[in-house]
C-alpha atoms as a PDB file:
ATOM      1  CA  UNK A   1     -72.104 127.927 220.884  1.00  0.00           C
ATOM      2  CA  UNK A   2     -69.460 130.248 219.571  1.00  0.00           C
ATOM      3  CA  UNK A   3     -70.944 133.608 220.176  1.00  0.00           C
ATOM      4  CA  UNK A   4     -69.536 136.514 218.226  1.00  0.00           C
ATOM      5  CA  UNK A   5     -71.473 140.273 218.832  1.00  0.00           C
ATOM      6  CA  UNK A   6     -70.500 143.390 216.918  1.00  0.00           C
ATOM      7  CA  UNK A   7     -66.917 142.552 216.754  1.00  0.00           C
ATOM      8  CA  UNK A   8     -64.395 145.137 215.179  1.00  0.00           C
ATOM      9  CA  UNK A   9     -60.408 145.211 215.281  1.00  0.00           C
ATOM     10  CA  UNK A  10     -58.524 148.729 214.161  1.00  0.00           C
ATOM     11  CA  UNK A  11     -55.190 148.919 212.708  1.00  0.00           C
ATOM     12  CA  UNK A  12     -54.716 152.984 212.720  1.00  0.00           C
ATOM     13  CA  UNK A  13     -56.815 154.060 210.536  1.00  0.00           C
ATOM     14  CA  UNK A  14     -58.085 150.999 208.862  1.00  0.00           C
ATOM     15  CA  UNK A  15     -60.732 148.352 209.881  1.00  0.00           C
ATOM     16  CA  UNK A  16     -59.714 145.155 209.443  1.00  0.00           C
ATOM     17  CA  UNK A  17     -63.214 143.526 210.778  1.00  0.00           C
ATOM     18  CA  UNK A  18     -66.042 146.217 211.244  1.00  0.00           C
ATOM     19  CA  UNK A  19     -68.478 144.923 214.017  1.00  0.00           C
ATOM     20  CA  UNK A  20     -68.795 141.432 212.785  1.00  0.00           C
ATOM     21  CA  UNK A  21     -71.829 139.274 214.786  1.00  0.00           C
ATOM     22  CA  UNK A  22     -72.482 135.795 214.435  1.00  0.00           C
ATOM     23  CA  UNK A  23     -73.565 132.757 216.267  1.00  0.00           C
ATOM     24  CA  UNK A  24     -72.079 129.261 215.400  1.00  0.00           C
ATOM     25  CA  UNK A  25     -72.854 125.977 217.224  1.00  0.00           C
ATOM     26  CA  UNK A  26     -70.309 123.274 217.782  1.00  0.00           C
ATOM     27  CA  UNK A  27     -70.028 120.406 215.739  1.00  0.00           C
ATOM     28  CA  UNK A  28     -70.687 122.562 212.246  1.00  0.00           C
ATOM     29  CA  UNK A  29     -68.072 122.747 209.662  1.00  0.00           C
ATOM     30  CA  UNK A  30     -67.801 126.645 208.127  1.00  0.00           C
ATOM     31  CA  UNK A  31     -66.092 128.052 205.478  1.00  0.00           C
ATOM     32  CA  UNK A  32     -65.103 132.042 205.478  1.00  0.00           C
ATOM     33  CA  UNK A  33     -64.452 133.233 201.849  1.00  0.00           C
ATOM     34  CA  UNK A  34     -64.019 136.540 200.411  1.00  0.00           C
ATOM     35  CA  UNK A  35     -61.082 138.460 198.607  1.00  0.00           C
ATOM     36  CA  UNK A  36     -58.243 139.133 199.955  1.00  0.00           C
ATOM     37  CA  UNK A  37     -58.221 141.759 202.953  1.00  0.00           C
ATOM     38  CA  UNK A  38     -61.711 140.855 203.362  1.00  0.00           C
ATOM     39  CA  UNK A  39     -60.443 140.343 207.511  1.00  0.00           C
ATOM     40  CA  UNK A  40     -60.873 136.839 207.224  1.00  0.00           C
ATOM     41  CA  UNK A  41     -57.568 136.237 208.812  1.00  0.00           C
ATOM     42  CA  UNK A  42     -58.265 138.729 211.739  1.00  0.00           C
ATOM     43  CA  UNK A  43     -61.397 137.058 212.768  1.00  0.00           C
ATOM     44  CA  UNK A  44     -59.819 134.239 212.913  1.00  0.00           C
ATOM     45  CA  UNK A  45     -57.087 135.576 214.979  1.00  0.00           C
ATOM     46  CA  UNK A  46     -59.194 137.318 216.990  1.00  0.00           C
ATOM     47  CA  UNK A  47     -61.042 133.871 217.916  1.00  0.00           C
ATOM     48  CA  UNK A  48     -58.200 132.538 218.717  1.00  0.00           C
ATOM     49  CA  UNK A  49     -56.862 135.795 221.360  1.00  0.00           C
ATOM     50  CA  UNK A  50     -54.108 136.049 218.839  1.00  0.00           C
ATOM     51  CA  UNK A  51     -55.332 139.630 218.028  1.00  0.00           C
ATOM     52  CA  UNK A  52     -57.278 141.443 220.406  1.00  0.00           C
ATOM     53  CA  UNK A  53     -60.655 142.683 219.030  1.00  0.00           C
ATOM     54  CA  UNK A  54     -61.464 146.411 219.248  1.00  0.00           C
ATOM     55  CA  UNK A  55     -64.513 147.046 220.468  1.00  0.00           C
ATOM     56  CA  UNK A  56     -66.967 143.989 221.015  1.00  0.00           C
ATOM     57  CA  UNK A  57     -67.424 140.499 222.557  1.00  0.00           C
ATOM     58  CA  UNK A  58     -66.215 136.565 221.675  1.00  0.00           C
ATOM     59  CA  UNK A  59     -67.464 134.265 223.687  1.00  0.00           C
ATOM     60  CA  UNK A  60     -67.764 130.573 223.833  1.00  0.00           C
ATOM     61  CA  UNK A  61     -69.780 128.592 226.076  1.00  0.00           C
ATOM     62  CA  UNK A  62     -70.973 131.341 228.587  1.00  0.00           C
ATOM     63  CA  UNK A  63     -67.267 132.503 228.707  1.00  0.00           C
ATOM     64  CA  UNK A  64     -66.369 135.757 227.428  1.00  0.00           C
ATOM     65  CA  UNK A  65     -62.986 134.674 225.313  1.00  0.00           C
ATOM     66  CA  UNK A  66     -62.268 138.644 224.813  1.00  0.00           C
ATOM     67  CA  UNK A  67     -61.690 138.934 228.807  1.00  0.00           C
ATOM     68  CA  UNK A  68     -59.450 136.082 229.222  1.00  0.00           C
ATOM     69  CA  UNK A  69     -56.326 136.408 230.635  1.00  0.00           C
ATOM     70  CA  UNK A  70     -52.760 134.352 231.945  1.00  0.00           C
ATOM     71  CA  UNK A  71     -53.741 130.872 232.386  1.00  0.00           C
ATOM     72  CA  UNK A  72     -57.567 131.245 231.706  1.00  0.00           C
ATOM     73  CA  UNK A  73     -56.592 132.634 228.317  1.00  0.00           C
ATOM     74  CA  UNK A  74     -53.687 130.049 227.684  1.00  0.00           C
ATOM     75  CA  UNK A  75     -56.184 127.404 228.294  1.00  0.00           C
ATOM     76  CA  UNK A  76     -58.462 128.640 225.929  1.00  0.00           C
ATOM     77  CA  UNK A  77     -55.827 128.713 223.511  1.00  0.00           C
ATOM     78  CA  UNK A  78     -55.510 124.847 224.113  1.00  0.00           C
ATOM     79  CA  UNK A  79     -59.077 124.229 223.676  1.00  0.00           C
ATOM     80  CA  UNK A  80     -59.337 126.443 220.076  1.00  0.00           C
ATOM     81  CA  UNK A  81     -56.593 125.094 218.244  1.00  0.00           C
ATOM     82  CA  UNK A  82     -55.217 126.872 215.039  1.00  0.00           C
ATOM     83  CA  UNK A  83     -54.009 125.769 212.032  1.00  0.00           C
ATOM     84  CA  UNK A  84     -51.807 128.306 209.881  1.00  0.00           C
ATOM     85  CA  UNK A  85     -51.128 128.103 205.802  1.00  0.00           C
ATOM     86  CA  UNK A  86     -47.446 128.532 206.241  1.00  0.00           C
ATOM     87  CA  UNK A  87     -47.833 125.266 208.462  1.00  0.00           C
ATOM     88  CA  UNK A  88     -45.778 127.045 211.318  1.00  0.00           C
ATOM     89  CA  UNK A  89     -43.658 123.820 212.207  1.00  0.00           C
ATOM     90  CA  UNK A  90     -39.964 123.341 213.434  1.00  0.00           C
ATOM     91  CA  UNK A  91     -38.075 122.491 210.344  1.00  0.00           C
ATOM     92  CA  UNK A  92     -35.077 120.863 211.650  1.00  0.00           C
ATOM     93  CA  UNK A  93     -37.024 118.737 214.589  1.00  0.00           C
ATOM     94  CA  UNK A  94     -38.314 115.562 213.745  1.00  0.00           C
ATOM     95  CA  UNK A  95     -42.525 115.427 212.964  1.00  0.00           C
ATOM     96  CA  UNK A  96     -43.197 112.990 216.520  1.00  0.00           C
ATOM     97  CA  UNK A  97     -42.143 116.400 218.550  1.00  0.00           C
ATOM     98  CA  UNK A  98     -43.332 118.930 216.535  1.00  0.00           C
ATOM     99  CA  UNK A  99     -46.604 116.797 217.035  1.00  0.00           C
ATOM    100  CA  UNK A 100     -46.277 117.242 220.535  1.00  0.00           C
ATOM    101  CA  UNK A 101     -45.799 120.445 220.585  1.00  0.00           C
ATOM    102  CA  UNK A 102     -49.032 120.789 220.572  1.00  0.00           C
ATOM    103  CA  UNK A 103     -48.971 120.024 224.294  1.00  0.00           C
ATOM    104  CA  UNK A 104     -46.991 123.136 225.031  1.00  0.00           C
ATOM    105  CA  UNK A 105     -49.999 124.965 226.987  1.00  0.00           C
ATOM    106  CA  UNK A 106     -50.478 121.831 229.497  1.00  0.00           C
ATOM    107  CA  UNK A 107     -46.621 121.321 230.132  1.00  0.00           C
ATOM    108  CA  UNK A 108     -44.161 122.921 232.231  1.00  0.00           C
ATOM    109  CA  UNK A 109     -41.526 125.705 231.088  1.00  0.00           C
ATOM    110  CA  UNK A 110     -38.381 123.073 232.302  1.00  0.00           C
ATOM    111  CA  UNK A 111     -39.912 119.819 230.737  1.00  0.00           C
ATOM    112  CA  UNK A 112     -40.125 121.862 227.785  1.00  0.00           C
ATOM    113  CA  UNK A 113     -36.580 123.084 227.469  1.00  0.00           C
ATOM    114  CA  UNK A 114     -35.446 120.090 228.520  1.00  0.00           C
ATOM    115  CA  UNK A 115     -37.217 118.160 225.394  1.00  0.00           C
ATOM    116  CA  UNK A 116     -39.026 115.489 228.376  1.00  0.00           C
ATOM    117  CA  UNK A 117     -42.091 113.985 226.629  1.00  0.00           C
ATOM    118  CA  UNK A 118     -43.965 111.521 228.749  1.00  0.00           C
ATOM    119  CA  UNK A 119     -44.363 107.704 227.243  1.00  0.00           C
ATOM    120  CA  UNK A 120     -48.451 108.940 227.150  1.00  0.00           C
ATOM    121  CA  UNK A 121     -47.788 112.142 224.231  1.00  0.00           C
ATOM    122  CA  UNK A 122     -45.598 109.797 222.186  1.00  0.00           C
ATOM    123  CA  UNK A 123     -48.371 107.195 221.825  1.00  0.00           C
ATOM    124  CA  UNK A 124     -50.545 109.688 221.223  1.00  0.00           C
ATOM    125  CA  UNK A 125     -48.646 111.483 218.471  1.00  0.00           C
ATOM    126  CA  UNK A 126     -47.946 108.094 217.179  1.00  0.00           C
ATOM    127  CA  UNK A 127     -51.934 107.571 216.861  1.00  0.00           C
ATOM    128  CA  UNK A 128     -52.764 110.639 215.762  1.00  0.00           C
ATOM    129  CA  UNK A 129     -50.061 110.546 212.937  1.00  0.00           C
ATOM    130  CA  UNK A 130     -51.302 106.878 212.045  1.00  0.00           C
ATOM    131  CA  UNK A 131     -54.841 108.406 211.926  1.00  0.00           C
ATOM    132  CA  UNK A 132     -53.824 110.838 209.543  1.00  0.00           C
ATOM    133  CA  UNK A 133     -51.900 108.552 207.490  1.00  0.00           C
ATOM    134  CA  UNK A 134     -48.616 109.768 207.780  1.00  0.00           C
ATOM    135  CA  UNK A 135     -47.163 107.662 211.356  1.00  0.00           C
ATOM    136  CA  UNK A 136     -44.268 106.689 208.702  1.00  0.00           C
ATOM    137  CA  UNK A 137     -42.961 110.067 208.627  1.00  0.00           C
ATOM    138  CA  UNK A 138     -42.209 110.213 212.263  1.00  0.00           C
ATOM    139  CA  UNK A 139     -38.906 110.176 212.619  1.00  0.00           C
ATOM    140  CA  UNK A 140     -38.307 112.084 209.487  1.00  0.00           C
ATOM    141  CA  UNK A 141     -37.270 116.145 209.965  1.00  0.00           C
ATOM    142  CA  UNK A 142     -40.396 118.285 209.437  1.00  0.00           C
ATOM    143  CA  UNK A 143     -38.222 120.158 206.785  1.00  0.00           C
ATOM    144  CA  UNK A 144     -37.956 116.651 204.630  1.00  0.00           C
ATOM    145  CA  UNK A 145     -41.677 116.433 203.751  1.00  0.00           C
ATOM    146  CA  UNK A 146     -43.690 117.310 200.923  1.00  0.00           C
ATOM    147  CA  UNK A 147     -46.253 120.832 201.381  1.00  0.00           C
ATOM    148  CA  UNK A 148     -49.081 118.736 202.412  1.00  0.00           C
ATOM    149  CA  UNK A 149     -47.146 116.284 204.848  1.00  0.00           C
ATOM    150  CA  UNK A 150     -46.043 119.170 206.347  1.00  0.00           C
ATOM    151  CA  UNK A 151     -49.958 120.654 206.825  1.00  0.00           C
ATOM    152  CA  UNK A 152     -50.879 117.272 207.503  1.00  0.00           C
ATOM    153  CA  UNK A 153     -48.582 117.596 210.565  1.00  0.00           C
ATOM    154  CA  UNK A 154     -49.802 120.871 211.518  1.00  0.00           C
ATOM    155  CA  UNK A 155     -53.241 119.427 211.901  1.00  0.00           C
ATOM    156  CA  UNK A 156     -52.006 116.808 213.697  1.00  0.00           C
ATOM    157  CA  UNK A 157     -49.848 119.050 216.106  1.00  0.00           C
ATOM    158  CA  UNK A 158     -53.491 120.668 216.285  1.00  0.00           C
ATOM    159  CA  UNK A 159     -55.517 117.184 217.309  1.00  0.00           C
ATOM    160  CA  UNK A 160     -52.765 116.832 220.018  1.00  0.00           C
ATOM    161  CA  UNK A 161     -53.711 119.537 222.332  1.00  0.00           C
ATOM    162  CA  UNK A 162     -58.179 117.652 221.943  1.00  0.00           C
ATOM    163  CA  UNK A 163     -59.603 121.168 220.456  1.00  0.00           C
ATOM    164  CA  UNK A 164     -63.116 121.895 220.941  1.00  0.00           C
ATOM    165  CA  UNK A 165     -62.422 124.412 218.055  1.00  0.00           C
ATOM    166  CA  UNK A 166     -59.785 123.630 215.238  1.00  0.00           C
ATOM    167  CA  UNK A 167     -59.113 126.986 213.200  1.00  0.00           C
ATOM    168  CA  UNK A 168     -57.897 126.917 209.729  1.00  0.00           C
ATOM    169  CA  UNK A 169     -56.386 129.773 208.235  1.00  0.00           C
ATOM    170  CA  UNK A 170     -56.156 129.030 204.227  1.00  0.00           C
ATOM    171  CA  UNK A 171     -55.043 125.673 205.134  1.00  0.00           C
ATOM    172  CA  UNK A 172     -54.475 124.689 201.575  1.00  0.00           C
ATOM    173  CA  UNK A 173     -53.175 128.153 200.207  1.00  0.00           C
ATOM    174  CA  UNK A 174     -49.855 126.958 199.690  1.00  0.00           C
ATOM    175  CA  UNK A 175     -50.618 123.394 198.548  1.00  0.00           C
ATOM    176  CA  UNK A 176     -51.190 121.824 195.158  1.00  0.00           C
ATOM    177  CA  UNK A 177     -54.834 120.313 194.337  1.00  0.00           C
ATOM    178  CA  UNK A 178     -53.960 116.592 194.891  1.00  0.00           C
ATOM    179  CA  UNK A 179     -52.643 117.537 198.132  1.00  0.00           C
ATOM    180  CA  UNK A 180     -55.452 120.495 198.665  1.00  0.00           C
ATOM    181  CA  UNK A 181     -58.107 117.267 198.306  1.00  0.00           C
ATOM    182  CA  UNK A 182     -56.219 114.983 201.194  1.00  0.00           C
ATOM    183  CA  UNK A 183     -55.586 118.159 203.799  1.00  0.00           C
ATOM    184  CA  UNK A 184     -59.611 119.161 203.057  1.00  0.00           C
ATOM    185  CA  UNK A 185     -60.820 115.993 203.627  1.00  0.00           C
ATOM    186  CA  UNK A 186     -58.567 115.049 206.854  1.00  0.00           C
ATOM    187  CA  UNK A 187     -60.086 117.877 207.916  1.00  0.00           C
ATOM    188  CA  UNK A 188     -63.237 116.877 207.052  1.00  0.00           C
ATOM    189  CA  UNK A 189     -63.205 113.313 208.479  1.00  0.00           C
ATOM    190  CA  UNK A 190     -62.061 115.461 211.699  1.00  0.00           C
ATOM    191  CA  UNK A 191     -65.018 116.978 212.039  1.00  0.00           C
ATOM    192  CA  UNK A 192     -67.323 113.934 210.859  1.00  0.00           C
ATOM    193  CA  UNK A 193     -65.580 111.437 213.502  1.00  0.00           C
ATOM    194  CA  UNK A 194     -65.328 114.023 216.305  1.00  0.00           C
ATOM    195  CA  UNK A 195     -68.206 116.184 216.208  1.00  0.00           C
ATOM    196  CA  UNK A 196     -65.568 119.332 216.028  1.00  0.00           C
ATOM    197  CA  UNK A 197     -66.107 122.891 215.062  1.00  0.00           C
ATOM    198  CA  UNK A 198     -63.835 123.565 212.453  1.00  0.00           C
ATOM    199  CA  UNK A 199     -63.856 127.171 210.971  1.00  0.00           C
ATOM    200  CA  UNK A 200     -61.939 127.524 207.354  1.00  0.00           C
ATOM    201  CA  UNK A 201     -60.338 130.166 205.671  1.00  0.00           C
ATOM    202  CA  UNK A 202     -60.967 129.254 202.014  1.00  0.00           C
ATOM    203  CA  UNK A 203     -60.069 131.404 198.508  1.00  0.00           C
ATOM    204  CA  UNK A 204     -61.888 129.264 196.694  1.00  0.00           C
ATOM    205  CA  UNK A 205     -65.537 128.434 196.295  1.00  0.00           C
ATOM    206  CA  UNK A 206     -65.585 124.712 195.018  1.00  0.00           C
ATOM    207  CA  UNK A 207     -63.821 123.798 198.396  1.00  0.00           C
ATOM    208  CA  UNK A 208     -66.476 125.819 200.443  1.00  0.00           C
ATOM    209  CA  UNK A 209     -69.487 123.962 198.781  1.00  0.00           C
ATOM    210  CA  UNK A 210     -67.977 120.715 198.866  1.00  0.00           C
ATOM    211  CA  UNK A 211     -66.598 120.434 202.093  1.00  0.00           C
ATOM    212  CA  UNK A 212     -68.368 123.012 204.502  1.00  0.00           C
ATOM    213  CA  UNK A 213     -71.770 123.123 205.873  1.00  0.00           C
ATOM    214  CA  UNK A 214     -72.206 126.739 206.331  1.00  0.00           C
ATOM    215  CA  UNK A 215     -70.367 129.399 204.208  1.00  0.00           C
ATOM    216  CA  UNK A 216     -70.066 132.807 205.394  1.00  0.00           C
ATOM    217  CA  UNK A 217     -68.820 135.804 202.971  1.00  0.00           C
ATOM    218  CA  UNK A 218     -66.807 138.907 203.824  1.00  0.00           C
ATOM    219  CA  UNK A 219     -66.043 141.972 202.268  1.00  0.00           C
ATOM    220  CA  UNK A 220     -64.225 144.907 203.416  1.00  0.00           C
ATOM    221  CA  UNK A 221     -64.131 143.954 206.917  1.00  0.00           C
ATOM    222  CA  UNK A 222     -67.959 143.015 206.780  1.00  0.00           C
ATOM    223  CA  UNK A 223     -70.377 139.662 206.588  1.00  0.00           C
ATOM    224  CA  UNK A 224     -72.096 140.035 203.192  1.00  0.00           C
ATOM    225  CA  UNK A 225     -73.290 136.420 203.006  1.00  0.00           C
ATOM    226  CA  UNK A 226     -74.262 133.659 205.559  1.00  0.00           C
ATOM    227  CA  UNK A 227     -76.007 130.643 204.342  1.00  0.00           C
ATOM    228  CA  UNK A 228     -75.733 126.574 203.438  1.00  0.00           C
ATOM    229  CA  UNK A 229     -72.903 126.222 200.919  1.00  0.00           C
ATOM    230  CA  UNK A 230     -75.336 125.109 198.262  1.00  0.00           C
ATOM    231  CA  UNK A 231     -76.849 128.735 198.242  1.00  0.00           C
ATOM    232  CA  UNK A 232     -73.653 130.118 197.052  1.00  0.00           C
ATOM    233  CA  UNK A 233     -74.799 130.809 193.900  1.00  0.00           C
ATOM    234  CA  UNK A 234     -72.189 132.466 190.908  1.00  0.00           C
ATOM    235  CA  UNK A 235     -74.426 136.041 191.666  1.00  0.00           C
ATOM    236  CA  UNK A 236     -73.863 135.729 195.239  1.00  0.00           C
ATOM    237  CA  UNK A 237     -69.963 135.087 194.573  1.00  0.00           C
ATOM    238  CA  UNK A 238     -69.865 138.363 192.665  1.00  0.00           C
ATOM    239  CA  UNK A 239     -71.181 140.429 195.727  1.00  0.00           C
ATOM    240  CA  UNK A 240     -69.237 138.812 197.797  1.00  0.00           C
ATOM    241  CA  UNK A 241     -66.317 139.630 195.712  1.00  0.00           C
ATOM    242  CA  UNK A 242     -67.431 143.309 194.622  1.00  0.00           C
ATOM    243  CA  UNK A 243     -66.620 141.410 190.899  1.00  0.00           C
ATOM    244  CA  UNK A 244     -68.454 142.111 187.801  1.00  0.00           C
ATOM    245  CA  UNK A 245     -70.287 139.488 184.962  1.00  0.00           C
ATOM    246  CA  UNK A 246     -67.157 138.876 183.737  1.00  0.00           C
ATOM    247  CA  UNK A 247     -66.024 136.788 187.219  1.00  0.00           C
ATOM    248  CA  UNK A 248     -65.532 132.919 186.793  1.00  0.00           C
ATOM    249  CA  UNK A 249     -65.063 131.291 189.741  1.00  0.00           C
ATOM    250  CA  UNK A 250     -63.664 127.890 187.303  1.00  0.00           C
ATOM    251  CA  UNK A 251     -60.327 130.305 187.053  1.00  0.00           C
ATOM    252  CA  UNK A 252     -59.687 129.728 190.762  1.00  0.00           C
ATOM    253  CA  UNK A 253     -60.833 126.657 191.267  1.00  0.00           C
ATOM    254  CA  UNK A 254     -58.797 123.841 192.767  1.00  0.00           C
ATOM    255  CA  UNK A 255     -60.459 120.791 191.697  1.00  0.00           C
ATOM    256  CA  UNK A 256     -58.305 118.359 189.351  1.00  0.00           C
ATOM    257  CA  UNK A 257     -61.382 117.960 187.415  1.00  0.00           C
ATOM    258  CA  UNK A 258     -61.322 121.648 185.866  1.00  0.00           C
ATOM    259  CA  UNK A 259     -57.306 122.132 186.541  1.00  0.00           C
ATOM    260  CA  UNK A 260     -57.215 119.220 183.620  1.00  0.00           C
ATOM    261  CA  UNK A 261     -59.296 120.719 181.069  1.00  0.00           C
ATOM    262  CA  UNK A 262     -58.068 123.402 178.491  1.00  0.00           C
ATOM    263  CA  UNK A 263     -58.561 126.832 179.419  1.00  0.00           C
ATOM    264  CA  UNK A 264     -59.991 128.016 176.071  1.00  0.00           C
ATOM    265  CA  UNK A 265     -62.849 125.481 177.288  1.00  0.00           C
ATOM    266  CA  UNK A 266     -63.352 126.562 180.966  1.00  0.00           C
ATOM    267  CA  UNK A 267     -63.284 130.490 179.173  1.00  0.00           C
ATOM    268  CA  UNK A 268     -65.974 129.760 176.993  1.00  0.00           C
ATOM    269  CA  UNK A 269     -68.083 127.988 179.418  1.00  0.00           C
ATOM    270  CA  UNK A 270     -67.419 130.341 181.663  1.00  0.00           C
ATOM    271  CA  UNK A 271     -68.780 133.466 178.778  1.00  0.00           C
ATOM    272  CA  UNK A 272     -71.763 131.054 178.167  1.00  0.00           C
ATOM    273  CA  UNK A 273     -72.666 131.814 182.077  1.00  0.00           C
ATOM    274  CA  UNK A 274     -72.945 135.445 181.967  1.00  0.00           C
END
């Protein structure tokens, strides 16, 4: 059980996440939505220990995550993996070793400079890249593949260090639907086939429903909506988005389906709904 109580992180005078409290158990699959500087990405962050919270407790497993420290904390860090919308790879190394990078926590600082992988993390990049689909590209410069090759990797990379939590931070941000559609549903199949929590950082509200058990909204810092993702209704979108009855959620939709249809359609369908 991830166990988050009262949470808050400061910046100055500004509160990025304002004493936030939630329980999740492993194995679900949640999407966080809300607009943007909701604090969606801090909470994520601060999951992870790459932000310190504020005031308030993370813990996972009867260990408090907000006290960790050196190795404790670096090994936490292995076990909640995070995976970042600018994909965070090296461009000019090839995708087998920035796969392995994800063993950087459970390696020495000398192997590591000196580029030594053992035989055992090249199989297992190799298998992980086959299991995403992508084992061709291994020998390929990061730089040289397509936006969601690259995220592909990044999950991969992610899979390589054998999370217990895989964080998502608007995975699919940057990406275009057809390649939106494979990254959500690798990450999807993740989560089916290893019984992982994975915790998403989603802008749009099709994705939540269809891919994520649990959907929780945030506004200003604050959770505003927790429930299954078929109870996000079009009225609870609004609140969650402080929008008014003229808000269509079809205008940020990602799904080819709506992308292909004329706009002057999905505009009056969408007055028709108010």
């Amino acid at each position: 059980m991830l166990r988050i109580s009262q949470v808050t992180r400061r910046f100055g005078a500004k509160v990025a996440v304002d004493a936030v409290t939630l329980e999740i158990p492993e194995g679900q699959m949640v999407g966080i939505i809300g607009r943007s500087g909701a604090g969606k990405s801090t909470l994520l962050r601060m999951i992870n220990r790459l932000t310190d919270p504020s005031a308030g407790s993370i813990s996972f497993s009867e260990v408090e995550v907000s006290a960790l420290k050196g190795r404790a904390l670096r090994g936490w860090q292995r076990d909640c993996a995070m995976i970042f919308q600018q994909f965070n790879l090296v461009p000019r190394l090839d995708v087998i070793t920035n796969v392995m990078l994800g063993r950087l926590n459970q390696r020495s600082t000398l192997t590591t400079m000196l580029n030594l992988f053992p035989r055992e993390d090249i199989l297992k990049a190799i298998e992980i890249l086959e299991r995403l689909g992508i084992s061709e590209h291994g020998p390929k410069r990061a730089e040289a593949l397509s936006g969601g090759q690259q995220q592909r990797v990044g999950i991969a990379r992610a899979l390589m260090q054998d999370p217990r939590i895989i964080l998502a931070d608007e995975p699919i941000a940057s990406l275009d639907p057809m390649n939106a559609q494979v990254v959500m549903d690798t990450l999807r199949r993740i989560h089916d086939e290893d019984g992982r929590l994975v915790i998403c950082n989603l802008h749009t509200l099709d994705t939540a429903r269809r891919y994520c058990d649990r959907v929780i909204g945030m506004r200003a810092g604050r959770i505003v909506f927790d429930g299954r993702a078929d109870e996000l209704t079009t009225p609870v979108a609004r609140d969650i988005y402080g929008a008014d009855a003229d808000f269509s959620e079809e205008a940020t939709s990602t799904s080819l389906e709506t992308l292909s249809r004329p706009r002057s359609v999905i505009a009056a369908e969408a007055a028709l709904a108010v």
